[in-house]
C-alpha atoms as a PDB file:
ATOM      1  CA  UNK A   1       5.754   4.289   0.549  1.00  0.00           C
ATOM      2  CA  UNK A   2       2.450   4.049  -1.739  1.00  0.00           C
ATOM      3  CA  UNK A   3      -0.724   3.899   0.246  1.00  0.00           C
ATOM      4  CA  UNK A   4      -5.025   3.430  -0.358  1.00  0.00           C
ATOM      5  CA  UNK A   5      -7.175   2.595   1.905  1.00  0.00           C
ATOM      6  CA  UNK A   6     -10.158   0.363   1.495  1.00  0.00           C
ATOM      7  CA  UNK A   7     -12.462   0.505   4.011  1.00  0.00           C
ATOM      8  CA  UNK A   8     -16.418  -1.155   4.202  1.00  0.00           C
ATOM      9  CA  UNK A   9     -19.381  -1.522   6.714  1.00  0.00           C
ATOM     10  CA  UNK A  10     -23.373  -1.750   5.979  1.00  0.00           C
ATOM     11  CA  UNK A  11     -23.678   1.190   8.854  1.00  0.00           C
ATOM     12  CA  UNK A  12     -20.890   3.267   8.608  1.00  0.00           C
ATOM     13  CA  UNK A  13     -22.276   6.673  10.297  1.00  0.00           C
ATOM     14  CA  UNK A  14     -21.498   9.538   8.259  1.00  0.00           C
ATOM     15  CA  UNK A  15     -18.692  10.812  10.791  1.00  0.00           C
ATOM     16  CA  UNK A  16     -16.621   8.012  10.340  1.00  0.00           C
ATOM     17  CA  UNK A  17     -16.989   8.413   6.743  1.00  0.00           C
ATOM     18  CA  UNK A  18     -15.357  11.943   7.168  1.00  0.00           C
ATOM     19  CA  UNK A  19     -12.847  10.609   8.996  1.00  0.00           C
ATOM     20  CA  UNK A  20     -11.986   8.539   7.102  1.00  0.00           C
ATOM     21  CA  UNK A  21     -11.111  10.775   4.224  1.00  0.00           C
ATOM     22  CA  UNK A  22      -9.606  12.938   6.808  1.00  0.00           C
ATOM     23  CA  UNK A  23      -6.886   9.875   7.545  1.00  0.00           C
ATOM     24  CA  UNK A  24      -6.084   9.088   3.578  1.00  0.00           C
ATOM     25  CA  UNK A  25      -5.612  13.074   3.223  1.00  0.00           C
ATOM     26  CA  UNK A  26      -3.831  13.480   5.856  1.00  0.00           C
ATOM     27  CA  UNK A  27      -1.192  10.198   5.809  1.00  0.00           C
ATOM     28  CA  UNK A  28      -1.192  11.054   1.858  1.00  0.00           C
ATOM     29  CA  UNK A  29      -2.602   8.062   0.635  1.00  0.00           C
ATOM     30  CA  UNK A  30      -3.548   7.791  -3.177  1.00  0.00           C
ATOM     31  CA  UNK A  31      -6.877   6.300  -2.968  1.00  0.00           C
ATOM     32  CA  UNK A  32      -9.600   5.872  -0.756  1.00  0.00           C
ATOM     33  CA  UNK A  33     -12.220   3.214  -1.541  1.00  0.00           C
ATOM     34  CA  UNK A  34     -15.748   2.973   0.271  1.00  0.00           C
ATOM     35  CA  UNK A  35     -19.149   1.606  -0.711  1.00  0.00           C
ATOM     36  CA  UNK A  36     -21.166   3.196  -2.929  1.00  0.00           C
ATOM     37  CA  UNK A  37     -23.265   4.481  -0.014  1.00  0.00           C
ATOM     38  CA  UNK A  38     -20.454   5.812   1.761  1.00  0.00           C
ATOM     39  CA  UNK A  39     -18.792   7.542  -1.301  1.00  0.00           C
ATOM     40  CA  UNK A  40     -22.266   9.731  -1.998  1.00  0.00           C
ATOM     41  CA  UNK A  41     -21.785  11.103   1.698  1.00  0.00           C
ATOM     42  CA  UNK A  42     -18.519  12.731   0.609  1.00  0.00           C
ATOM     43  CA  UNK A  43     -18.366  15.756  -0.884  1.00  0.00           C
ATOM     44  CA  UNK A  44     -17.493  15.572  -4.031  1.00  0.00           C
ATOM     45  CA  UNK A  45     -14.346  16.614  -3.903  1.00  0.00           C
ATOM     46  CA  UNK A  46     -13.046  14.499  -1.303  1.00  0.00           C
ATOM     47  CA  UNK A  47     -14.469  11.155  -3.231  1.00  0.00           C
ATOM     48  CA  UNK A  48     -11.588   9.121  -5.005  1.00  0.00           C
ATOM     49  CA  UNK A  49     -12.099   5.415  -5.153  1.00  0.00           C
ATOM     50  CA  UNK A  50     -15.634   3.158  -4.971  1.00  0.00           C
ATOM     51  CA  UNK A  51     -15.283  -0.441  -4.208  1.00  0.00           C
ATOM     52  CA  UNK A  52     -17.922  -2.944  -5.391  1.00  0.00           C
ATOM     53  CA  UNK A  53     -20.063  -4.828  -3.311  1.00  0.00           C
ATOM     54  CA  UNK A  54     -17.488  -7.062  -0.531  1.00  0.00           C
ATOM     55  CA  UNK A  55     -13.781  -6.653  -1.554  1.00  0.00           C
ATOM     56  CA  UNK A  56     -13.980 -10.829  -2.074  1.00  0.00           C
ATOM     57  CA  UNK A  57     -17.306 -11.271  -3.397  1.00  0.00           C
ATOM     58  CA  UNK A  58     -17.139 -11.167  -7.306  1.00  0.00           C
ATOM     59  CA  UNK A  59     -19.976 -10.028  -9.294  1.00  0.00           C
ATOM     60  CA  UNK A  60     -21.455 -10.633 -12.701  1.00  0.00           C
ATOM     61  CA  UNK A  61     -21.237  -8.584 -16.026  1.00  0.00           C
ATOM     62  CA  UNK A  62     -24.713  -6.671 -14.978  1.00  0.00           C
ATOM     63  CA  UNK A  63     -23.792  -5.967 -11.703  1.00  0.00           C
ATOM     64  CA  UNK A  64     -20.484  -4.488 -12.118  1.00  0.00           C
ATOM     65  CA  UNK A  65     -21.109  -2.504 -14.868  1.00  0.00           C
ATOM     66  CA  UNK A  66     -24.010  -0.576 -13.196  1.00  0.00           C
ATOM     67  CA  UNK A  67     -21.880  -0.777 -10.057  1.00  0.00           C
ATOM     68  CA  UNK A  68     -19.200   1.017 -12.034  1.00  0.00           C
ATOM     69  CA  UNK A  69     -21.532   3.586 -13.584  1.00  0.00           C
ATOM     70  CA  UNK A  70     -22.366   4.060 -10.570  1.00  0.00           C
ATOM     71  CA  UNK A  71     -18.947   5.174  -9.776  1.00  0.00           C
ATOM     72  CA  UNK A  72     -18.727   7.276 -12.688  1.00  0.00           C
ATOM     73  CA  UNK A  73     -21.874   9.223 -11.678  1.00  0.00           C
ATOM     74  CA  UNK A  74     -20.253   9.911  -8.292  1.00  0.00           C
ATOM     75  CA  UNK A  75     -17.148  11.230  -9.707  1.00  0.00           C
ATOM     76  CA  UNK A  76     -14.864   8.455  -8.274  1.00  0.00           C
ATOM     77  CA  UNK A  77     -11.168   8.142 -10.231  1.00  0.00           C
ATOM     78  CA  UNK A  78     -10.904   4.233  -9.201  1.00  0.00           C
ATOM     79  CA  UNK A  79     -13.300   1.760  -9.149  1.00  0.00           C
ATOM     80  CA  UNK A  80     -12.395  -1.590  -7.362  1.00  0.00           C
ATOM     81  CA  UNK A  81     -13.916  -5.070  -7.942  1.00  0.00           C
ATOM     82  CA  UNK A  82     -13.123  -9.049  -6.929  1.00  0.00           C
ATOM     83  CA  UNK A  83     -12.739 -11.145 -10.276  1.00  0.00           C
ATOM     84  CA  UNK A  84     -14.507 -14.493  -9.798  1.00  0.00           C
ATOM     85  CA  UNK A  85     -12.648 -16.407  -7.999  1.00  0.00           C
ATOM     86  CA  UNK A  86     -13.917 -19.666  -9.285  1.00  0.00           C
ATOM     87  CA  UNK A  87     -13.759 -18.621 -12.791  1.00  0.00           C
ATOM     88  CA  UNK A  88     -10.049 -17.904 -11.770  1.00  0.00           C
ATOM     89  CA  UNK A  89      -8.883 -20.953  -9.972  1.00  0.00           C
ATOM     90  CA  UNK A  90     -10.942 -22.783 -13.151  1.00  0.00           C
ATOM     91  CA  UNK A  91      -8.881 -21.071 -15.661  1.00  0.00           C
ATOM     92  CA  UNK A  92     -11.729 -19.699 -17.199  1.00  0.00           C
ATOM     93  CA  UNK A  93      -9.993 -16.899 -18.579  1.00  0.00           C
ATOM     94  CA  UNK A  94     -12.174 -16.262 -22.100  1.00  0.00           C
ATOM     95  CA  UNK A  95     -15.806 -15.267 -19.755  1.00  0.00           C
ATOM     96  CA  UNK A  96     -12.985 -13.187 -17.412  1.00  0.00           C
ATOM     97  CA  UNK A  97     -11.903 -11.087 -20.453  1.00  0.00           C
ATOM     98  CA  UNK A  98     -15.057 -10.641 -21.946  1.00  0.00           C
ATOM     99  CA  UNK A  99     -16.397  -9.477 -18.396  1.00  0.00           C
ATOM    100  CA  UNK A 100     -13.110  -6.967 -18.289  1.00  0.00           C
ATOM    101  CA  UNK A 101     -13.324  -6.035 -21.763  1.00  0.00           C
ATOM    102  CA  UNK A 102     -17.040  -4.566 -21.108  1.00  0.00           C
ATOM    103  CA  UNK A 103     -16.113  -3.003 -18.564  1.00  0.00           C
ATOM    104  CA  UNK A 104     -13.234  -1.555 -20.061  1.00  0.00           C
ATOM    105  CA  UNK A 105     -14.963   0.182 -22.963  1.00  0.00           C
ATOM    106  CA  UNK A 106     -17.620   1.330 -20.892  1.00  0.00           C
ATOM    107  CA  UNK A 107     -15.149   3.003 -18.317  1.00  0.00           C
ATOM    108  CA  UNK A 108     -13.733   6.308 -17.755  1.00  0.00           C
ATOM    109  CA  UNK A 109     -12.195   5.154 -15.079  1.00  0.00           C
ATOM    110  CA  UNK A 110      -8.593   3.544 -13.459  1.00  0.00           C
ATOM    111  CA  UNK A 111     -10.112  -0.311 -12.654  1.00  0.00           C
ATOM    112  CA  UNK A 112      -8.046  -2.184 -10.198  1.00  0.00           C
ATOM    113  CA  UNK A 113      -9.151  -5.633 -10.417  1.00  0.00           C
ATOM    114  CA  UNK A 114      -8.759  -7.713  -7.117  1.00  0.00           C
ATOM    115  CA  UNK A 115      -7.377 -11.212  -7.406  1.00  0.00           C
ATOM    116  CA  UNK A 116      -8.545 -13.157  -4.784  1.00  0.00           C
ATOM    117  CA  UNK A 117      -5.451 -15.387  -3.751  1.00  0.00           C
ATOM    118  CA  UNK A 118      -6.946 -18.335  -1.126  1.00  0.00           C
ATOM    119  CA  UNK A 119      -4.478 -21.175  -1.954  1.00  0.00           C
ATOM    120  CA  UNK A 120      -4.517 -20.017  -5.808  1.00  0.00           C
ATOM    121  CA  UNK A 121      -1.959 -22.042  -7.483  1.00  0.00           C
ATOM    122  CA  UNK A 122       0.924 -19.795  -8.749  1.00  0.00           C
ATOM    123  CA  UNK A 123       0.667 -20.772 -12.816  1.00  0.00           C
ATOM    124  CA  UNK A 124      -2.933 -19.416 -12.451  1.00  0.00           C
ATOM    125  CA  UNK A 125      -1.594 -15.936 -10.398  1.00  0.00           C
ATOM    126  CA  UNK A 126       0.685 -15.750 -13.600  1.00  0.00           C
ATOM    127  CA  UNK A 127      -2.271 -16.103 -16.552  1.00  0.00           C
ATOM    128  CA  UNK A 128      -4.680 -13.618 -14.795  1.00  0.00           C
ATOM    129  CA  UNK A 129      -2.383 -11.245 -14.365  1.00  0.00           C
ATOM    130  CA  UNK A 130      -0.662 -11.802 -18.226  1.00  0.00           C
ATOM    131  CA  UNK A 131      -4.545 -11.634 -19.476  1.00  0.00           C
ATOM    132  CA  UNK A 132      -5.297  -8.216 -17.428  1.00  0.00           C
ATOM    133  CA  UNK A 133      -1.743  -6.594 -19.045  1.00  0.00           C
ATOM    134  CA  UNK A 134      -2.839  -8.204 -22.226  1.00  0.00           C
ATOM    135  CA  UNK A 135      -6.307  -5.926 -21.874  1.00  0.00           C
ATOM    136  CA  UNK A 136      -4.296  -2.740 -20.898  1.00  0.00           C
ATOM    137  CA  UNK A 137      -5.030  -3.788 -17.284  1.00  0.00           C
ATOM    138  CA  UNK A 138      -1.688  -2.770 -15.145  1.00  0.00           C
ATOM    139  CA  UNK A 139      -3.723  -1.865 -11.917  1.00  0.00           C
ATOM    140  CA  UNK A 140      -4.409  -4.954  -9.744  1.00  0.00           C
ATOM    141  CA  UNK A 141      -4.728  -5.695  -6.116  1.00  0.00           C
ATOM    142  CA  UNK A 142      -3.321  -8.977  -4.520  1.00  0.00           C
ATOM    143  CA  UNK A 143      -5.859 -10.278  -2.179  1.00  0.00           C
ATOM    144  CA  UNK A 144      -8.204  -9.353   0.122  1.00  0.00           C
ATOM    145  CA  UNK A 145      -6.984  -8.394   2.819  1.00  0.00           C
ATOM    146  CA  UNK A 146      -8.669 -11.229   4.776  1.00  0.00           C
ATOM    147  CA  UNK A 147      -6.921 -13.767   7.199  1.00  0.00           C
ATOM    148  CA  UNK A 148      -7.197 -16.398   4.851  1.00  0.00           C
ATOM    149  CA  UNK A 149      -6.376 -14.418   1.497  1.00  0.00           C
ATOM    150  CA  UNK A 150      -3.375 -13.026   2.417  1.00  0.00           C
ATOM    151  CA  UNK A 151       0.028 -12.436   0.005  1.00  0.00           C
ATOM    152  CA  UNK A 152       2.705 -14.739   0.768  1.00  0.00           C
ATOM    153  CA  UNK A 153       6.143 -13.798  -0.152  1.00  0.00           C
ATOM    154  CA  UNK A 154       5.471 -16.184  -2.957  1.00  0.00           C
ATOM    155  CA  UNK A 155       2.498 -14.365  -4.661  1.00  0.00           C
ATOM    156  CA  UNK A 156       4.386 -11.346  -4.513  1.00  0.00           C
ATOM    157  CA  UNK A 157       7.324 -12.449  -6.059  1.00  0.00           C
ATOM    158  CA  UNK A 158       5.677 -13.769  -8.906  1.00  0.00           C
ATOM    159  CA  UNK A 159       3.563 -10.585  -9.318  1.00  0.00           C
ATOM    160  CA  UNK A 160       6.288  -8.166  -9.242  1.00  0.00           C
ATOM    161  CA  UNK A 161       8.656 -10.543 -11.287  1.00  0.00           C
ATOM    162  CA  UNK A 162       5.782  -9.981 -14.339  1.00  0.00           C
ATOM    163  CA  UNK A 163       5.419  -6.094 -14.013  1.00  0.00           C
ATOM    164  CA  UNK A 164       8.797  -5.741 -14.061  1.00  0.00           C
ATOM    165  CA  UNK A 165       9.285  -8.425 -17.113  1.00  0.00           C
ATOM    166  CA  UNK A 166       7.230  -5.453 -18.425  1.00  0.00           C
ATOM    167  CA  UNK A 167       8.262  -2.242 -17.794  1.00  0.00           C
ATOM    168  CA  UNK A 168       5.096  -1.374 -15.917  1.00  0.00           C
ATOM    169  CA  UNK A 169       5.664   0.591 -12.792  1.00  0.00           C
ATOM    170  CA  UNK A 170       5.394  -1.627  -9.876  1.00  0.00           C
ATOM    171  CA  UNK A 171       3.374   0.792  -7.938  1.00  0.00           C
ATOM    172  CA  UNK A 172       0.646   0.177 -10.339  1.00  0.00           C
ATOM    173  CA  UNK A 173       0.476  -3.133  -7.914  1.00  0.00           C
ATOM    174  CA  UNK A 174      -1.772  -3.014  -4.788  1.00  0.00           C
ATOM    175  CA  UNK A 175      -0.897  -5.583  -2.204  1.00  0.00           C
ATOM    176  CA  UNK A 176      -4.151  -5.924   0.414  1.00  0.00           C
ATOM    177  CA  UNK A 177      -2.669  -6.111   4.157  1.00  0.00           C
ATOM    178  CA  UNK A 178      -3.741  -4.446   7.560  1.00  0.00           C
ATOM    179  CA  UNK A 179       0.414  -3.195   8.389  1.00  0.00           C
ATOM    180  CA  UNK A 180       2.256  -2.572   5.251  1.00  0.00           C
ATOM    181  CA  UNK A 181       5.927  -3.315   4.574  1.00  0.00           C
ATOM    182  CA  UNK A 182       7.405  -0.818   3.790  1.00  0.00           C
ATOM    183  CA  UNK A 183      10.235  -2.752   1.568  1.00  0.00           C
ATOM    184  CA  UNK A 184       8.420  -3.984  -0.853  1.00  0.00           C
ATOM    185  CA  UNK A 185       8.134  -1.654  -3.877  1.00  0.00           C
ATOM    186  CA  UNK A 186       4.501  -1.690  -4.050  1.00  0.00           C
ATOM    187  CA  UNK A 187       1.225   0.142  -3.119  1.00  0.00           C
ATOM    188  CA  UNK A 188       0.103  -1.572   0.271  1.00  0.00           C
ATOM    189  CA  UNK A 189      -3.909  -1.350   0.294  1.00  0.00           C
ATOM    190  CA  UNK A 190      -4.382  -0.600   4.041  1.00  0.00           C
ATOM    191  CA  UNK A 191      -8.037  -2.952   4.763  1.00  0.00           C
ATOM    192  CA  UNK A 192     -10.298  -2.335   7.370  1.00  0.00           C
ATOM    193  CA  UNK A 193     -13.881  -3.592   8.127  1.00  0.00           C
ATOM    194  CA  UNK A 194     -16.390  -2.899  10.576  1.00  0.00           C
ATOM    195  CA  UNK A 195     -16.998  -4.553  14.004  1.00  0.00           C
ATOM    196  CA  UNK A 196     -20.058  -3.354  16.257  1.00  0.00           C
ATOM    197  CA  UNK A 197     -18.836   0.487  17.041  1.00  0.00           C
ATOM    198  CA  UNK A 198     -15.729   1.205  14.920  1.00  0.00           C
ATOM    199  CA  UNK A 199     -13.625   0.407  12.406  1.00  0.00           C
ATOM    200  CA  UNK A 200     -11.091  -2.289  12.765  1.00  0.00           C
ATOM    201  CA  UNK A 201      -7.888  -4.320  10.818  1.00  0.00           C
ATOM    202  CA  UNK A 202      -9.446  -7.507   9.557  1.00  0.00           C
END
């Protein structure tokens, strides 16, 4: 079973930074995602993924790019980011690609957009996800991992049913929960957030 972890706090201490790196190593997970100001307190070697901001709040073309570069500078292999939700559920897919395709020629890194889910209607699940594969896009994240942006059965389905239409591994797929299932062919994006003291599930 395929594993990252995304984990964010505004005051994570540096020691639970470590340990956290010290968990994805040892449970073999591919990817570890932290804030950009948790990320510069790993060694370089250790650093792997850099997540944007909140994993549900989506930024603008300015603020992701220098986000990413960002990224880039702090030799991260992933970089992780919400798409606009609104601009989503609004079918607003022409700003969406011109946002990904800056991003894209500016990047030297794997991008795994986040679709935040939150009562999205399936038919607009389905043109996202055509438009990212359509971009060379074929790492994306269901949800949030939040309570009320979780991945039904339903938004699964429909995910997996389009990477396989394609021939794209389905592994490529990151499914945000706090306990994976380990039956689905998938990578499960293990979330955790901060609560006064440690680090929790949402």
């Amino acid at each position: 079973m395929k594993q990252t972890l995304l984990a964010y706090g505004p005051s994570l201490k540096t020691s639970q930074i470590q340990d956290l790196a010290d968990k994805a190593e040892a449970e073999d997970m591919d990817t570890l995602y932290l804030q950009e100001i948790a990320v510069g307190r790993l060694p370089r070697e250790e650093r792997s993924g850099m997540l944007a901001s909140l994993p549900f709040a989506g930024l603008m073309d300015e603020q992701l790019s220098f986000m990413m570069e960002r990224a880039m500078e702090l030799d991260c292999s992933h970089f992780t980011f919400a798409l606009p939700a609104g601009y989503v559920r609004d079918g607003r897919f022409n700003e969406i690609e011109a946002l990904l395709s800056t991003l894209k020629a500016k990047s030297s890194l794997i991008l795994v957009p986040t679709i935040v889910l939150a009562e999205l209607p399936l038919q607009r699940l389905k043109e996202i996800i055509t438009r990212c594969f359509t971009l060379g896009l074929n790492h994306l994240c269901l949800g949030t991992g939040t309570s009320l942006d979780g991945a039904t059965p339903e938004y699964i389905e429909t995910a997996l049913s389009l990477y396989k239409k394609q021939g794209i591994p389905t592994t490529n797929l990151e499914i945000a929960c706090s306990v994976p299932d380990p039956a689905l062919p998938v990578t499960h994006r293990i979330c955790l957030s901060q609560t006064p003291g440690n680090l929790s599930a949402y």
